[in-house]
Structures are given as structure tokens and as C-alpha cells.
C-alpha atoms as a PDB file:
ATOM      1  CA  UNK A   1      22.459   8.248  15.684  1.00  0.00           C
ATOM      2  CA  UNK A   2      20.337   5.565  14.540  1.00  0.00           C
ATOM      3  CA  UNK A   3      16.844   6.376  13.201  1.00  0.00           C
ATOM      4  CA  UNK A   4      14.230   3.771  14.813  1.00  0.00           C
ATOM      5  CA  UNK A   5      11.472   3.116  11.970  1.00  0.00           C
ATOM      6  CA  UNK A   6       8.615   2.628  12.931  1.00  0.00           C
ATOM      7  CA  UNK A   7       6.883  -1.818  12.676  1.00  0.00           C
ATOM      8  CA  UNK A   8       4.157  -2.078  10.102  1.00  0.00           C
ATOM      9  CA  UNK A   9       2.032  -3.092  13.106  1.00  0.00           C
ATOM     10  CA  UNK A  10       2.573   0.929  14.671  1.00  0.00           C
ATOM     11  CA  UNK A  11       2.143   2.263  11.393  1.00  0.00           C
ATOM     12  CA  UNK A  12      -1.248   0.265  10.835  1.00  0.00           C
ATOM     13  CA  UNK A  13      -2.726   1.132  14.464  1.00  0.00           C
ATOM     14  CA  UNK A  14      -1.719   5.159  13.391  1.00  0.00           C
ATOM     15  CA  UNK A  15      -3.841   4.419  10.556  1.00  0.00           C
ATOM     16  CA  UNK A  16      -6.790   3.009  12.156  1.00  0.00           C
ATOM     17  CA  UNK A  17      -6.804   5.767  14.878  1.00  0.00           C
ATOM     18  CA  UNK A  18      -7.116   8.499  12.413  1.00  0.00           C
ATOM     19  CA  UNK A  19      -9.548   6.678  10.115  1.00  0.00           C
ATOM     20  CA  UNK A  20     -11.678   6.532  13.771  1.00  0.00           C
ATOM     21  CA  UNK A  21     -11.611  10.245  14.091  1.00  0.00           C
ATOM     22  CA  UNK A  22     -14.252  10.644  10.622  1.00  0.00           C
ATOM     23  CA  UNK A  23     -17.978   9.533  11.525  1.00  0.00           C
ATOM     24  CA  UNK A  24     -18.999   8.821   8.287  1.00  0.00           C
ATOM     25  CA  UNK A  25     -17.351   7.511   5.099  1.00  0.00           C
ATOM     26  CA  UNK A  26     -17.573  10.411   2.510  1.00  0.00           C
ATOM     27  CA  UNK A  27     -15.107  11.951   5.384  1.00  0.00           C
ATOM     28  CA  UNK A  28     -12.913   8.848   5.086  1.00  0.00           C
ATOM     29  CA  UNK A  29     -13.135   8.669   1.165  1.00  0.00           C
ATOM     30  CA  UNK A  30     -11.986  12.454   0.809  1.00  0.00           C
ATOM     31  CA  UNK A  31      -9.248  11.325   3.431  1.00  0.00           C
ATOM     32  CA  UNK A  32      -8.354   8.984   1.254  1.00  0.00           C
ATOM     33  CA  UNK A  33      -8.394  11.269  -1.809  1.00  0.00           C
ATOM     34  CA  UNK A  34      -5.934  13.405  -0.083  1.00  0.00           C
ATOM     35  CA  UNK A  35      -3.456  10.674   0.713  1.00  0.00           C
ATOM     36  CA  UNK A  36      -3.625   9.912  -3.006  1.00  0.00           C
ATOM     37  CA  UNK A  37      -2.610  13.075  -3.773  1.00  0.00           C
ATOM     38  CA  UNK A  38       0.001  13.359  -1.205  1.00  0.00           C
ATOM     39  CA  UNK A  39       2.088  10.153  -3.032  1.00  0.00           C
ATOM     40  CA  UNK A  40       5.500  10.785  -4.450  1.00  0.00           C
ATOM     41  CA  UNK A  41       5.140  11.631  -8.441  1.00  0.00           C
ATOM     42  CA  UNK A  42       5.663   7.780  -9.873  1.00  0.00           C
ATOM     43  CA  UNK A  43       8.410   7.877 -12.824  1.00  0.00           C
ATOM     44  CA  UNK A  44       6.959   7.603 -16.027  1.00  0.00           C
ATOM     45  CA  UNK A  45       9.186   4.816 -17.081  1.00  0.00           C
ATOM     46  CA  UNK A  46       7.878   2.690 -14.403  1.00  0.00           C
ATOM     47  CA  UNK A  47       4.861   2.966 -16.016  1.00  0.00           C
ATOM     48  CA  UNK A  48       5.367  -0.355 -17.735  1.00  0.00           C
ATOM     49  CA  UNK A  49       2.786  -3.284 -18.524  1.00  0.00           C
ATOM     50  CA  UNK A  50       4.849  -5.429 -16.422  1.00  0.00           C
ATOM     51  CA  UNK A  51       4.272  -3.110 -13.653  1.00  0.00           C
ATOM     52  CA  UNK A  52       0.610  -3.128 -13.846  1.00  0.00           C
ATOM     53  CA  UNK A  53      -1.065  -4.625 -11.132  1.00  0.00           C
ATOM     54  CA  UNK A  54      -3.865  -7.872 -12.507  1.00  0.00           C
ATOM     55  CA  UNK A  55      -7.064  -7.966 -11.482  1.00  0.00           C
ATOM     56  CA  UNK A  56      -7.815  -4.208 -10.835  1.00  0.00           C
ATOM     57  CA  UNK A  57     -10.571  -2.705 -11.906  1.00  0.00           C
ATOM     58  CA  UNK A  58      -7.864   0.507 -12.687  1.00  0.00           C
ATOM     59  CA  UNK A  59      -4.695   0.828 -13.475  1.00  0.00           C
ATOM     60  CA  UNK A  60      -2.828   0.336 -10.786  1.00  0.00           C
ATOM     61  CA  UNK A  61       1.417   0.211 -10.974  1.00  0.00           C
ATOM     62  CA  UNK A  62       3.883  -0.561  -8.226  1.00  0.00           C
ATOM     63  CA  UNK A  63       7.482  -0.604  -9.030  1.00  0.00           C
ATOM     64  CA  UNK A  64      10.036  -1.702  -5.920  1.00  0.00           C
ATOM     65  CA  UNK A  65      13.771  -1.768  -5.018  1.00  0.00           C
ATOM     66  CA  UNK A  66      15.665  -2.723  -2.322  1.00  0.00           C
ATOM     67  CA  UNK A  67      17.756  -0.344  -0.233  1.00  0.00           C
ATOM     68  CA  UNK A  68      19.952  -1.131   2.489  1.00  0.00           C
ATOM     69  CA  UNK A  69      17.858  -4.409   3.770  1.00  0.00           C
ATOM     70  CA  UNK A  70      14.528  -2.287   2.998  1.00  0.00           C
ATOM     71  CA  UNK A  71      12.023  -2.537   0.411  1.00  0.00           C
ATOM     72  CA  UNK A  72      11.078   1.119  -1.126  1.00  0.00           C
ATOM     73  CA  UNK A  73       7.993   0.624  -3.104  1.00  0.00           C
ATOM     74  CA  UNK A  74       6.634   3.424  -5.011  1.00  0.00           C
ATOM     75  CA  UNK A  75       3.086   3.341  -7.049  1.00  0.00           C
ATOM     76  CA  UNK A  76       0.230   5.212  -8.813  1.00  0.00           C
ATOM     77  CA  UNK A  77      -3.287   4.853  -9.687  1.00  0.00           C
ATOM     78  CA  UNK A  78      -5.440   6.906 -12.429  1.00  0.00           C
ATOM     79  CA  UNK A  79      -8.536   6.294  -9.915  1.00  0.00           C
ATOM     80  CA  UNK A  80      -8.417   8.653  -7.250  1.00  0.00           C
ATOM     81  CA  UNK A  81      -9.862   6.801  -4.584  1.00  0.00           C
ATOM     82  CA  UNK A  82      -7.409   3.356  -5.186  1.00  0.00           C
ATOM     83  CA  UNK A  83      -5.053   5.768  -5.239  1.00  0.00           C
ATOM     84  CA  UNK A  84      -5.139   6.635  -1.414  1.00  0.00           C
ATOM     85  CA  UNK A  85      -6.244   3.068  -0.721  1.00  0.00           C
ATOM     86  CA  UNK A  86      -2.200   2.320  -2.360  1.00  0.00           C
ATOM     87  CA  UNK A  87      -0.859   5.432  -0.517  1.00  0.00           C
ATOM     88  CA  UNK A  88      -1.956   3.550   2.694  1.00  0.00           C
ATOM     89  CA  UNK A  89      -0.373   0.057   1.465  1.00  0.00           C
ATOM     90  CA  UNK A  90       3.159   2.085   0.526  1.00  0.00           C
ATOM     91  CA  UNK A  91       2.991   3.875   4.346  1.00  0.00           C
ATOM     92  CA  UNK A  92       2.397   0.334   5.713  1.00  0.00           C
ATOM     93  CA  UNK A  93       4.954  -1.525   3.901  1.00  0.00           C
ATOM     94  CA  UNK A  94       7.390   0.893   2.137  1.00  0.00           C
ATOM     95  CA  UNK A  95      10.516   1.144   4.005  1.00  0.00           C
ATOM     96  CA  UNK A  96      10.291  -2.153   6.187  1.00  0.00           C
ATOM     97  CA  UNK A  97      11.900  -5.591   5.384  1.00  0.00           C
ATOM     98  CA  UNK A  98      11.376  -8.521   3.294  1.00  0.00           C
ATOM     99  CA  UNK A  99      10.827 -10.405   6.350  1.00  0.00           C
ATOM    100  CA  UNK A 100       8.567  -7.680   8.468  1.00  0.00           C
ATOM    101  CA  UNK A 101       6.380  -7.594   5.063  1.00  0.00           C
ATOM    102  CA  UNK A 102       6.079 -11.420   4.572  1.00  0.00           C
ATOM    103  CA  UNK A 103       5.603 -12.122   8.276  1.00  0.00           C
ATOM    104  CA  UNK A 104       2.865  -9.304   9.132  1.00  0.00           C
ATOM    105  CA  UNK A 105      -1.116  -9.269   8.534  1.00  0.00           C
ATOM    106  CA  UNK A 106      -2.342  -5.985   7.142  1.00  0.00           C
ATOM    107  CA  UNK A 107      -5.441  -5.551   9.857  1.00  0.00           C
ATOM    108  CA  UNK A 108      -5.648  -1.983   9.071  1.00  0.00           C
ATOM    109  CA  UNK A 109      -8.259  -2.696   6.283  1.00  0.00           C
ATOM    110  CA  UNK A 110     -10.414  -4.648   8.300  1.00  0.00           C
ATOM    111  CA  UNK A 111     -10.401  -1.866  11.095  1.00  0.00           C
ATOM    112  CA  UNK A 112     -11.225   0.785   9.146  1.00  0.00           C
ATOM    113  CA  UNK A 113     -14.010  -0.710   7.345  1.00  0.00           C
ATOM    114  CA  UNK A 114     -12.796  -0.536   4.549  1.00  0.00           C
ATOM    115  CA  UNK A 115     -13.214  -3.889   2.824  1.00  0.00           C
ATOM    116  CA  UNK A 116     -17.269  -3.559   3.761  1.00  0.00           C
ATOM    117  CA  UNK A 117     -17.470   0.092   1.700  1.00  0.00           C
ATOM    118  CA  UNK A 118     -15.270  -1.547  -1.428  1.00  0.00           C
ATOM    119  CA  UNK A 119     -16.989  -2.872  -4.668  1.00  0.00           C
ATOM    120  CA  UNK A 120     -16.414  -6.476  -5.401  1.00  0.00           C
ATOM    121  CA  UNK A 121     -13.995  -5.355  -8.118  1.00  0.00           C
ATOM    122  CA  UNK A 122     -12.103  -2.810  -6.107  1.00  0.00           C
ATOM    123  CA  UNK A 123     -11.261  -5.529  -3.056  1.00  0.00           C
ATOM    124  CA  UNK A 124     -10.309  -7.736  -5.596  1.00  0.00           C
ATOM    125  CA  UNK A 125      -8.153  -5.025  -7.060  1.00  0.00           C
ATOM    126  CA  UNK A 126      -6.999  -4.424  -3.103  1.00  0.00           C
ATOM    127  CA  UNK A 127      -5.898  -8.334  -2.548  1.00  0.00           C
ATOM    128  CA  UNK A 128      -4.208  -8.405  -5.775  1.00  0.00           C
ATOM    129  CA  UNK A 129      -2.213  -5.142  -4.646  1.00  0.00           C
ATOM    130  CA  UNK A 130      -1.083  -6.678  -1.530  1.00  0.00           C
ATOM    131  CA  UNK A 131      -0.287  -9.690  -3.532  1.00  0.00           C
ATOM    132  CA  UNK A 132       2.253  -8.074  -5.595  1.00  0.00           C
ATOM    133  CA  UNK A 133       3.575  -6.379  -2.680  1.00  0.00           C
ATOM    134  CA  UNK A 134       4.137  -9.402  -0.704  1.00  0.00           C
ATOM    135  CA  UNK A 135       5.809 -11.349  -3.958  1.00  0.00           C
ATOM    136  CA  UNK A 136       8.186  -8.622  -4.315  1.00  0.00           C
ATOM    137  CA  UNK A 137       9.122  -9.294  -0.759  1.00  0.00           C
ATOM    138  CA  UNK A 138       9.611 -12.616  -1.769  1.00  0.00           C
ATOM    139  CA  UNK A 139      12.042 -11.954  -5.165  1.00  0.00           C
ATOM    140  CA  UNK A 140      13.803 -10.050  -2.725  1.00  0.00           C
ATOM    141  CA  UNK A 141      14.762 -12.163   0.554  1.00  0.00           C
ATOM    142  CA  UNK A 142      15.228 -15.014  -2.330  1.00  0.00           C
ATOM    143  CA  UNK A 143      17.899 -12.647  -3.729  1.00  0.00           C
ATOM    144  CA  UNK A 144      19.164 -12.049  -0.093  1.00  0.00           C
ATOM    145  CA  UNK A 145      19.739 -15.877   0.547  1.00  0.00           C
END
């Protein structure tokens, strides 16, 4: 039986509709504080330099394999809110593939407002993330080829 997965596009429209159900934003930010806790423990030997994301304000790692034509990311964050702002990036893009993650927009962040109620420093931190994420999609279809 094959298990259908779910585009980055459904996952990100999931996302914005239960962002929508919280009226104001210390709702959304203790959302977001519980999706940071809710991430898979990150190995400690991940926790390299090399893994450390530029350009954040915290430390930020990601660390990312490939797995049967899918990219499993995994990442952690000693800031509690980035922290759930990367548990949203990993349920966006973990699991899909090099192509799905290259090819798709991440409008979630826009929807949600939460670009607007981000320091300068932290949506820096944010485009960097997605950065990283997208040039690991890159080593990886280049491996692929």
C-alpha cells in the first residue's frame, strides 16, 4: 500500500489555517514555542560548526540526508521561538524531494504574518535558514544526476 505524502503546498495551507485560528500573536508565539518543543532531539554530533546556520542571530543547526529520493532534514535552535519558526520549515520541507523543495515558494510565512512580527535579525536569520535548506536540495539532485 503506498503512503501518499502530503505536497509542501498542502502542508503550508495546514499551516496557515491553524496559525488563523489565534487572534493575536502572543497566541501564535506560544504556538510556536510548542512546535519547538515538539522537534525530534537533534544528535549531538550534528552539532558541528559546519552545521551552523550564517547569519542568525542564534544558533541555529540543520543537518540533512537523503532517503529513498527524499530529503530528511533534522535541526535545533537554543532560542525558543526560532526554534518553532525551524520546526515549521522541517514540516514544510522534510520528507519531500530535491525537486518539490527547489521548485516550491514557502508562502506560509507571508500568510501567517510572520515576517511583519520578526526582528530585522531574526528574518535575516529565517532567509538564511531557507537558504541552507534549499542548497542542500541542490548538493543533493546534483548527486542524483
Amino acid at each position: 500500500m503506498k503512503v501518499m505524502t502530503m505536497t509542501i503546498n498542502e502542508i503550508q495551507d495546514e499551516i496557515v489555517e491553524e496559525f488563523s485560528s489565534f487572534d493575536d500573536w502572543m497566541d501564535k508565539y506560544s504556538y510556536l514555542i510548542e512546535i519547538g518543543n515538539d522537534l525530534e532531539p537533534f544528535k549531538d554530533d550534528w552539532r558541528l560548526d559546519q552545521n551552523l546556520i550564517e547569519g542568525c542571530q542564534s544558533k541555529v543547526w540543520f543537518h540533512a540526508e537523503m532517503k529513498d529520493g527524499k530529503i530528511i532534514y533534522a535541526a535545533d535552535s537554543d532560542a525558543i521561538i526560532v526554534k518553532g519558526i525551524v520546526g515549521l520549515l522541517l514540516r514544510a520541507m522534510s520528507g519531500q524531494t530535491p525537486d518539490d523543495i527547489l521548485n516550491n515558494d514557502l508562502h506560509f510565512v507571508e500568510k501567517i504574518g510572520l515576517k511583519e512580527h520578526l526582528s530585522p535579525t531574526r528574518s535575516n536569520g529565517l532567509v538564511a535558514m531557507i537558504k541552507q535548506m534549499r542548497l542542500y536540495a541542490l548538493a543533493f539532485k546534483a548527486k542524483q544526476a
